[in-house]
PDB file of N, CA and C in Angstrom:
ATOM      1  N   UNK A   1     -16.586 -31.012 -17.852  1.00  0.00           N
ATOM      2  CA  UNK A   1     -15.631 -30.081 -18.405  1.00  0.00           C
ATOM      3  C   UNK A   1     -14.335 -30.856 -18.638  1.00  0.00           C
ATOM      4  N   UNK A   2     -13.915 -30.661 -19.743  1.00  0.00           N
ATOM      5  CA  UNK A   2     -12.629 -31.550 -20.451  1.00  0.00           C
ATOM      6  C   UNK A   2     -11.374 -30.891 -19.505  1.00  0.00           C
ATOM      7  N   UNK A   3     -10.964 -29.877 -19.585  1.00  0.00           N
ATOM      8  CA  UNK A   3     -10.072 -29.685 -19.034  1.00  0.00           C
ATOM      9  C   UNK A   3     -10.499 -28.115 -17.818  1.00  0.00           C
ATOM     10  N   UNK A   4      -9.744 -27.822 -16.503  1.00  0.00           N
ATOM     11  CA  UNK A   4      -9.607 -26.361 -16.302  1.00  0.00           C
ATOM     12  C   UNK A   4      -9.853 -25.488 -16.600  1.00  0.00           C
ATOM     13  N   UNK A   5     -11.201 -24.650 -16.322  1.00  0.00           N
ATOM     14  CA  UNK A   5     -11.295 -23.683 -16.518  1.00  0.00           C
ATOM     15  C   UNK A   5     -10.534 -22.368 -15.744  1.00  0.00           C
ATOM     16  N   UNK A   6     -10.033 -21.161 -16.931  1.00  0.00           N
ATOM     17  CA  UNK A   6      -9.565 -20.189 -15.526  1.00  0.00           C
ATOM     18  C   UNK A   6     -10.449 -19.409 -14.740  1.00  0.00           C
ATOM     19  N   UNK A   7      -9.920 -18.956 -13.573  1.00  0.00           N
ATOM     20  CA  UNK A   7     -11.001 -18.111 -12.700  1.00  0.00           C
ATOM     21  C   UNK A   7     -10.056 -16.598 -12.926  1.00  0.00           C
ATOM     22  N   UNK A   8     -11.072 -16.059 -13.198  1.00  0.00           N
ATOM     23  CA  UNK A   8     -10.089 -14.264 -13.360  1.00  0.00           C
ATOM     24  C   UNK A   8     -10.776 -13.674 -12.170  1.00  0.00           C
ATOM     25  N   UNK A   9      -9.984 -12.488 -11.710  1.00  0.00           N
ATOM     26  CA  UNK A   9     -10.786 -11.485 -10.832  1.00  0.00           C
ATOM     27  C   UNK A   9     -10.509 -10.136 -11.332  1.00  0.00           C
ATOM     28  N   UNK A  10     -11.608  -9.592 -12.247  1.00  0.00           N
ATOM     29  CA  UNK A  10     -11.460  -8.492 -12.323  1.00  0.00           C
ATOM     30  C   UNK A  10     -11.908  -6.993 -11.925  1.00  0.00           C
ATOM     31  N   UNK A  11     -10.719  -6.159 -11.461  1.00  0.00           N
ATOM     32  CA  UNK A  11     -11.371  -4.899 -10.475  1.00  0.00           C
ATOM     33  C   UNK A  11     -12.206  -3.682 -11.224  1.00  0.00           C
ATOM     34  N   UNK A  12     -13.007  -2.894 -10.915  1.00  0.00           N
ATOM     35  CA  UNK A  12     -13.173  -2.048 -11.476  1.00  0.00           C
ATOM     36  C   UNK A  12     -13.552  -0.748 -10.414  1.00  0.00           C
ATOM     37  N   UNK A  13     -13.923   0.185 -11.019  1.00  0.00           N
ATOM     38  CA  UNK A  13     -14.502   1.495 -10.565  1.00  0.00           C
ATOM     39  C   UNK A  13     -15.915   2.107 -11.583  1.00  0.00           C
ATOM     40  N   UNK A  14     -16.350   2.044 -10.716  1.00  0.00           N
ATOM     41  CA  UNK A  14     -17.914   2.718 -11.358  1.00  0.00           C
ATOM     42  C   UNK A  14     -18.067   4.132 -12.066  1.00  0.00           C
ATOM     43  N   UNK A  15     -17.283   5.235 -11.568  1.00  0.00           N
ATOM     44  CA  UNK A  15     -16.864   5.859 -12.637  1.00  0.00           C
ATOM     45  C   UNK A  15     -16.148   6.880 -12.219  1.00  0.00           C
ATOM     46  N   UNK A  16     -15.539   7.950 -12.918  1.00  0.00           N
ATOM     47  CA  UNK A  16     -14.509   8.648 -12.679  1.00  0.00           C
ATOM     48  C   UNK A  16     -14.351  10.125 -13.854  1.00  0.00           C
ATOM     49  N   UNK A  17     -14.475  11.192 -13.416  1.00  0.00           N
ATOM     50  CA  UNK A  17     -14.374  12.016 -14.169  1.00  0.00           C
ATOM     51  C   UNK A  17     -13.030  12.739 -14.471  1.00  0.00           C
ATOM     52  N   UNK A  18     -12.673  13.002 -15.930  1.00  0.00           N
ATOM     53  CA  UNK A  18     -11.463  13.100 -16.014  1.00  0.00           C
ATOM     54  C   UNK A  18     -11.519  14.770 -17.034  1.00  0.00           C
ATOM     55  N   UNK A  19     -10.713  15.364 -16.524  1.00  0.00           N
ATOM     56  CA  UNK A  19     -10.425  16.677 -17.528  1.00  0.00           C
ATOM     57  C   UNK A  19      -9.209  16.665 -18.177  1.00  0.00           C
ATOM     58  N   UNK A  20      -9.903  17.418 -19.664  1.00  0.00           N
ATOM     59  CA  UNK A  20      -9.101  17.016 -21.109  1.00  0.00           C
ATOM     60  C   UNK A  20      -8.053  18.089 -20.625  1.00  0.00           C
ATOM     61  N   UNK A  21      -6.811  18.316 -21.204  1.00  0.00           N
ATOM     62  CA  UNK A  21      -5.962  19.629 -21.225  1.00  0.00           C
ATOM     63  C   UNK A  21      -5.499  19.981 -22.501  1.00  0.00           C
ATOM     64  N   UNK A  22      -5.694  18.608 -23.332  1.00  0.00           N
ATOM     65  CA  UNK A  22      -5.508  18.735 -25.030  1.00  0.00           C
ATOM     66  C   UNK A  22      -5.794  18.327 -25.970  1.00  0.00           C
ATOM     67  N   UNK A  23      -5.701  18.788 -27.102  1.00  0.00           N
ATOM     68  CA  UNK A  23      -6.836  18.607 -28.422  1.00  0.00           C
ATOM     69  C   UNK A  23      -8.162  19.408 -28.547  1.00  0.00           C
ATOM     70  N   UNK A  24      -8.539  18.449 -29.333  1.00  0.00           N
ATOM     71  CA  UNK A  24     -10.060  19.444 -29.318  1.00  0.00           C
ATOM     72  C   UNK A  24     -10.802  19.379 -28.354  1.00  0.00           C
ATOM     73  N   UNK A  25     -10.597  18.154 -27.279  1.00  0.00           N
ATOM     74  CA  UNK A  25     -11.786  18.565 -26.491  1.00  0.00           C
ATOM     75  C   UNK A  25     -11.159  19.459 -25.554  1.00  0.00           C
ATOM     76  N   UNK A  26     -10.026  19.506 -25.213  1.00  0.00           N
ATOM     77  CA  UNK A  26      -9.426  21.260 -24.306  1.00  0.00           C
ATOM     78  C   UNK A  26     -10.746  21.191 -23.655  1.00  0.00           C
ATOM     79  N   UNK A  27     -10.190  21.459 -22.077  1.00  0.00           N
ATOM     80  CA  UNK A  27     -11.377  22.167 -21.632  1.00  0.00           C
ATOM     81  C   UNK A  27     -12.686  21.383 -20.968  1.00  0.00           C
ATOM     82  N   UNK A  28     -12.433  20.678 -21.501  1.00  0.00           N
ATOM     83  CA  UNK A  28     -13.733  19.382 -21.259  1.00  0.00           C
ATOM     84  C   UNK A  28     -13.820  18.576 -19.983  1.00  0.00           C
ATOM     85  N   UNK A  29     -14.270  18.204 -19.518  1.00  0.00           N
ATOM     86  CA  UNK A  29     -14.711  16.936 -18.661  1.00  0.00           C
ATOM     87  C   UNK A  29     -15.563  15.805 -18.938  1.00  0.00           C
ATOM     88  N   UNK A  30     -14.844  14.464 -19.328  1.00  0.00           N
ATOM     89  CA  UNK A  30     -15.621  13.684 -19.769  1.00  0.00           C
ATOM     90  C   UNK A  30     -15.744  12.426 -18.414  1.00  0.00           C
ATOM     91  N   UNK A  31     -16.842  11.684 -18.124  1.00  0.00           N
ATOM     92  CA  UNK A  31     -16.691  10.941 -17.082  1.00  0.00           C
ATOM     93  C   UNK A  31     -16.918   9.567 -17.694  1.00  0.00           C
ATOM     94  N   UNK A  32     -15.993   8.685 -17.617  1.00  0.00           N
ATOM     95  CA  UNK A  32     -15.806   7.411 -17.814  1.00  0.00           C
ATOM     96  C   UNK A  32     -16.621   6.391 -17.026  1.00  0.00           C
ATOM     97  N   UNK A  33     -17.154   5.172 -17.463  1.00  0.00           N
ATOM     98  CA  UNK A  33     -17.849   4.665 -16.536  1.00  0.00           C
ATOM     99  C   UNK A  33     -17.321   3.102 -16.438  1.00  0.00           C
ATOM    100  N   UNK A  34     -17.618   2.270 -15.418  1.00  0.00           N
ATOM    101  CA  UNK A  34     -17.305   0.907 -15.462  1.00  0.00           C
ATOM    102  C   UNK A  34     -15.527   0.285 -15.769  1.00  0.00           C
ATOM    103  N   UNK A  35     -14.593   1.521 -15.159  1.00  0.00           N
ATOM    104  CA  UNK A  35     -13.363   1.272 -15.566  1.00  0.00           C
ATOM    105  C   UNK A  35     -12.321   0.555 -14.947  1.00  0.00           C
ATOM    106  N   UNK A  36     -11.830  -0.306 -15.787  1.00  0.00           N
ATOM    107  CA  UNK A  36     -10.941  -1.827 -15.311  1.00  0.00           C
ATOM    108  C   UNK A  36      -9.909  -1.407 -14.766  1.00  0.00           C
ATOM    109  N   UNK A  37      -9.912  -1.799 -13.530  1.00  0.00           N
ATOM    110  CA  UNK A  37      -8.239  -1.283 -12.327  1.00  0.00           C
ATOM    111  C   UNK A  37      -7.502  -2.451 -12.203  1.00  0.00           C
ATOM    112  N   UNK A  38      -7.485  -3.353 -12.607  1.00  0.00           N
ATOM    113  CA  UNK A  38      -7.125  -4.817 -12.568  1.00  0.00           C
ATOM    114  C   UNK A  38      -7.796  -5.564 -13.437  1.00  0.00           C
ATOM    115  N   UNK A  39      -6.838  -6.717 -13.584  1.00  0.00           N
ATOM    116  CA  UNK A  39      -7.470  -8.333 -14.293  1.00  0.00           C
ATOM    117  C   UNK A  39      -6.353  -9.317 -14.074  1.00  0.00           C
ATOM    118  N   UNK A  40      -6.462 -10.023 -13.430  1.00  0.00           N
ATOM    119  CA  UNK A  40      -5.967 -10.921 -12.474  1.00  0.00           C
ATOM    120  C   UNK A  40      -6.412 -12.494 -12.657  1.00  0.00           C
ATOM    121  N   UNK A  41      -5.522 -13.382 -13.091  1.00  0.00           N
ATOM    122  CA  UNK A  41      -5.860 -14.723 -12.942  1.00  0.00           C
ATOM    123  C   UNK A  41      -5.794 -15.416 -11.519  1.00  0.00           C
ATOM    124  N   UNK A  42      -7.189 -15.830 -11.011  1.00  0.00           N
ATOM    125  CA  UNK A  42      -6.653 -16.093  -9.344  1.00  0.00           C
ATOM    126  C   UNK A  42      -7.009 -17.766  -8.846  1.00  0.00           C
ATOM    127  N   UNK A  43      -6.580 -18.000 -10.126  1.00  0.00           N
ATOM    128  CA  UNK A  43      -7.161 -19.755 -10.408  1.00  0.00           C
ATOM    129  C   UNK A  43      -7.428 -20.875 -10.956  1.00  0.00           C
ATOM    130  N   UNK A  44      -8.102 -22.275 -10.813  1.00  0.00           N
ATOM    131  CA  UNK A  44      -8.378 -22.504 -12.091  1.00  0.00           C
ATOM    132  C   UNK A  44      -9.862 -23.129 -11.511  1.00  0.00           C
ATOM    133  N   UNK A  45     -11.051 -24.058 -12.347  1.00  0.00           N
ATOM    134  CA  UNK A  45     -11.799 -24.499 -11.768  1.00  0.00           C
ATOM    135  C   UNK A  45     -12.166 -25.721 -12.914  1.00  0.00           C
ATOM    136  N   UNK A  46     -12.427 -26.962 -11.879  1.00  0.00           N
ATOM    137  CA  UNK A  46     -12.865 -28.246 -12.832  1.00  0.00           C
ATOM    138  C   UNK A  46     -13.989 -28.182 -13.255  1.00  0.00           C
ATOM    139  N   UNK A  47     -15.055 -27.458 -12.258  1.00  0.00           N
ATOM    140  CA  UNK A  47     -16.592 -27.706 -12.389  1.00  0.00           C
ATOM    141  C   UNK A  47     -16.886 -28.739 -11.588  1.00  0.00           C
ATOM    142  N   UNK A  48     -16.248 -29.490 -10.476  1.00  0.00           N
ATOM    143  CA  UNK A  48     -16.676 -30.873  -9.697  1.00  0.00           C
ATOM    144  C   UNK A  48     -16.840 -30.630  -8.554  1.00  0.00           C
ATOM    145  N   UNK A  49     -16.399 -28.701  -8.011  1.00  0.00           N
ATOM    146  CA  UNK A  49     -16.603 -28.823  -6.661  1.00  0.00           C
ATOM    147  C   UNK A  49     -17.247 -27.258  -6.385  1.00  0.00           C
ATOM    148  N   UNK A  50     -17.989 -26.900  -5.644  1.00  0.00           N
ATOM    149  CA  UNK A  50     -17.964 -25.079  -5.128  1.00  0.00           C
ATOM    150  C   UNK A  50     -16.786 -24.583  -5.555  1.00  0.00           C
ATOM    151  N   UNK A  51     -16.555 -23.219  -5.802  1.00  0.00           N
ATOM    152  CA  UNK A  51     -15.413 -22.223  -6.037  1.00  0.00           C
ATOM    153  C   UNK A  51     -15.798 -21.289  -4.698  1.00  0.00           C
ATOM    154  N   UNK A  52     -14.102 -21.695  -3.985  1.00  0.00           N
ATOM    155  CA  UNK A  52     -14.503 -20.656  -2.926  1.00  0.00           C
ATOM    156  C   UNK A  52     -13.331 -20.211  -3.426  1.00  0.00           C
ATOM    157  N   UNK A  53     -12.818 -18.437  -3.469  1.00  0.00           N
ATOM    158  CA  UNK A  53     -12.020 -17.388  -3.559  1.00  0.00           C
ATOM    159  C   UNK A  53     -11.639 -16.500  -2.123  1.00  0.00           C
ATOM    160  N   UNK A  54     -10.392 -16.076  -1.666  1.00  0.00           N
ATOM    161  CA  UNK A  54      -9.960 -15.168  -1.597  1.00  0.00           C
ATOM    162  C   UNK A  54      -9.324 -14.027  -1.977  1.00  0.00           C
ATOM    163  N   UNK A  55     -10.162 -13.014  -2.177  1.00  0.00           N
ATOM    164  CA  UNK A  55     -10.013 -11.937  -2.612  1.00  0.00           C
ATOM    165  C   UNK A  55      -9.216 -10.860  -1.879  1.00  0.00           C
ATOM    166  N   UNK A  56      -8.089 -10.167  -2.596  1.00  0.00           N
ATOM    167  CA  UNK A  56      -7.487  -9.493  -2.262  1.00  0.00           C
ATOM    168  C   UNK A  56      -8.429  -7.913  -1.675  1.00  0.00           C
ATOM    169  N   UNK A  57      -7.871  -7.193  -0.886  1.00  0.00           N
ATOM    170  CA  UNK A  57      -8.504  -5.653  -0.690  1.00  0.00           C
ATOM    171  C   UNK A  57      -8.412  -4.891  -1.914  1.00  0.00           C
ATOM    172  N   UNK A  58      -9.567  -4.825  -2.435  1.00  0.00           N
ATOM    173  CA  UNK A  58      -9.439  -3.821  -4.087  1.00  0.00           C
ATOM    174  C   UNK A  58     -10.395  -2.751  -3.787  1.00  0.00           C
ATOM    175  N   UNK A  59      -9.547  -2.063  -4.722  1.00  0.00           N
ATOM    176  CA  UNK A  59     -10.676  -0.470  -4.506  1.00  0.00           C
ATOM    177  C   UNK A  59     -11.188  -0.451  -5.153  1.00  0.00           C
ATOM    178  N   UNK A  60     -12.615  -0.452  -5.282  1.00  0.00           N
ATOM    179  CA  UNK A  60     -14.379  -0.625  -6.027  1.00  0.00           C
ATOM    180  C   UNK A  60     -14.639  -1.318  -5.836  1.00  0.00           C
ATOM    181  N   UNK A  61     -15.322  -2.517  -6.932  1.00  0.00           N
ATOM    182  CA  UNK A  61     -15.734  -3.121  -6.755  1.00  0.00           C
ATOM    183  C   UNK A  61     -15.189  -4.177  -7.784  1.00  0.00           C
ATOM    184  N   UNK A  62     -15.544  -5.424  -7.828  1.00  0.00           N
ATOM    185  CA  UNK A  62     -15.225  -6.598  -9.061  1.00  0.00           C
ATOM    186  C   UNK A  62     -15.937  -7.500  -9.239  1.00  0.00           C
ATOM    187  N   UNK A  63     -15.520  -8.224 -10.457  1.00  0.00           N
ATOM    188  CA  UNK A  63     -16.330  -8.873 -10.529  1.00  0.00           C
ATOM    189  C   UNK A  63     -15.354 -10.618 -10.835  1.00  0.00           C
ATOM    190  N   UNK A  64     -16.020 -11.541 -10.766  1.00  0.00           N
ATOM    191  CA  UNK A  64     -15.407 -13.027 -11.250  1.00  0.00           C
ATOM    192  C   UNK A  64     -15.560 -13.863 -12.431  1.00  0.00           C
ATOM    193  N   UNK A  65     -15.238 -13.668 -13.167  1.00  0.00           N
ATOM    194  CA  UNK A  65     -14.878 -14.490 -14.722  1.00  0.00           C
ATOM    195  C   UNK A  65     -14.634 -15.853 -14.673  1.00  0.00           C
ATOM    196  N   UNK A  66     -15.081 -17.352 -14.962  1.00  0.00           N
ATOM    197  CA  UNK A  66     -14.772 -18.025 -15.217  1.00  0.00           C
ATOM    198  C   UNK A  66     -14.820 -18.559 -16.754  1.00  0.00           C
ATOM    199  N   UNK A  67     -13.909 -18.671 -17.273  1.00  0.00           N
ATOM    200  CA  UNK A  67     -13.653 -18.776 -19.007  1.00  0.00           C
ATOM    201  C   UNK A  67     -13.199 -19.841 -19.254  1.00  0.00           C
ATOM    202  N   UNK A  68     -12.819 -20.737 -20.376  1.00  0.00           N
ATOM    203  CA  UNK A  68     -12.146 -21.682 -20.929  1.00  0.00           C
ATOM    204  C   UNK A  68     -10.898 -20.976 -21.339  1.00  0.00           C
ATOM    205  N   UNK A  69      -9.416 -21.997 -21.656  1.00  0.00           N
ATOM    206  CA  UNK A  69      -7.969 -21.408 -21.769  1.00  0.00           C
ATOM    207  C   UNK A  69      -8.510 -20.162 -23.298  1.00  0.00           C
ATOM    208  N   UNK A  70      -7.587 -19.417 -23.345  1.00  0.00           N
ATOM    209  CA  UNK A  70      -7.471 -18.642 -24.281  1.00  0.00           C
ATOM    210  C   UNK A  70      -8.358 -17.891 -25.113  1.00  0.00           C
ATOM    211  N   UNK A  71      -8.732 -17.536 -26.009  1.00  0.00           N
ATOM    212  CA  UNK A  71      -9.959 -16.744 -26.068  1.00  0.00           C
ATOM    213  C   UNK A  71     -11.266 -17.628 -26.492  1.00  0.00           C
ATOM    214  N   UNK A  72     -11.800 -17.793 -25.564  1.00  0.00           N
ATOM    215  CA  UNK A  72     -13.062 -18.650 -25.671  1.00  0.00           C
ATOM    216  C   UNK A  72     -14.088 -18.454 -24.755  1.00  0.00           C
ATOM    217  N   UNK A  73     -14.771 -19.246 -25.049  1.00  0.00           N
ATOM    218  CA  UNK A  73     -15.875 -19.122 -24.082  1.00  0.00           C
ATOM    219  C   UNK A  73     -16.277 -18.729 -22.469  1.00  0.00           C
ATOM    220  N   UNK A  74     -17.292 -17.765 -21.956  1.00  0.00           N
ATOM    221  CA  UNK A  74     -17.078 -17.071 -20.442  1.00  0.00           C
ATOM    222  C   UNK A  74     -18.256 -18.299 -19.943  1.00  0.00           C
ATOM    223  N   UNK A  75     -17.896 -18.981 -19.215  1.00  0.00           N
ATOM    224  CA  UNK A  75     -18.634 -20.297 -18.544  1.00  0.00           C
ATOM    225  C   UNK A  75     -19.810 -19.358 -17.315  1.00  0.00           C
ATOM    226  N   UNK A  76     -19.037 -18.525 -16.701  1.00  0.00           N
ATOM    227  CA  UNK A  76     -20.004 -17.699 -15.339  1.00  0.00           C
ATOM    228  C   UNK A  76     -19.623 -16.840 -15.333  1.00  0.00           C
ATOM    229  N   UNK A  77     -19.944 -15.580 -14.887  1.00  0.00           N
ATOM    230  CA  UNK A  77     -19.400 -14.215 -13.954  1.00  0.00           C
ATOM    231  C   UNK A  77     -20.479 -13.728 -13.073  1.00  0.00           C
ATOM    232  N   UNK A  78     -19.402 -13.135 -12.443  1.00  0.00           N
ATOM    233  CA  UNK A  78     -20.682 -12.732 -11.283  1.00  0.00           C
ATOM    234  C   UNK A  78     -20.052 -11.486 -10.615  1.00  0.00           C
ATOM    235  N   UNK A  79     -20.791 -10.866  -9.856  1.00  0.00           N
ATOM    236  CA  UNK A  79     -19.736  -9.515  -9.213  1.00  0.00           C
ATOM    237  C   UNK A  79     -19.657 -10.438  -7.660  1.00  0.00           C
ATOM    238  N   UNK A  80     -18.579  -9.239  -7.104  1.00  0.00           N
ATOM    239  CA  UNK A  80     -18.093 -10.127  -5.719  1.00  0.00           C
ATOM    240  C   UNK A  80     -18.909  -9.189  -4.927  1.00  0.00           C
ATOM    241  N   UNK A  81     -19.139  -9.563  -3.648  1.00  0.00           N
ATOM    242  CA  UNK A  81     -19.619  -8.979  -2.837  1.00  0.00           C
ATOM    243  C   UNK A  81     -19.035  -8.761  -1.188  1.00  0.00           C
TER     244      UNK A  81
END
């Protein structure tokens, strides 16, 4: 790997039901699924050694992104456990 890759940590929630109060759906309950509570850069990685992380206390669950700088390529992800 030429240069640093970043390590992201991003949080989520599995899902969440939300009621409309306006527009057309008035009235409604729609339940959202897989929704992002965070995205967090918590790093960087060469590729020359293990990636060990400490992870902050997040509510749900997340997962780990490793990408190249800027919008490019996702090298790994994985959820945390």
């Amino acid at each position: 790997m030429s240069a640093p890759a970043m390590v992201q940590l991003v949080g989520y929630r599995e899902a969440a039901k939300v009621e409309i109060s306006e527009g057309e759906n008035a009235g409604l309950a729609v339940e959202y699924r897989n929704i992002v509570t965070s995205w967090e850069r918590v790093g960087e990685w060469s590729g020359q050694a293990p990636l060990s992380l400490r992870t902050p206390d997040l509510e749900g669950r997340a997962v780990v992104i490793v990408q190249r700088e800027g919008p490019a390529e996702i090298l790994a992800a994985a959820a945390v456990e």
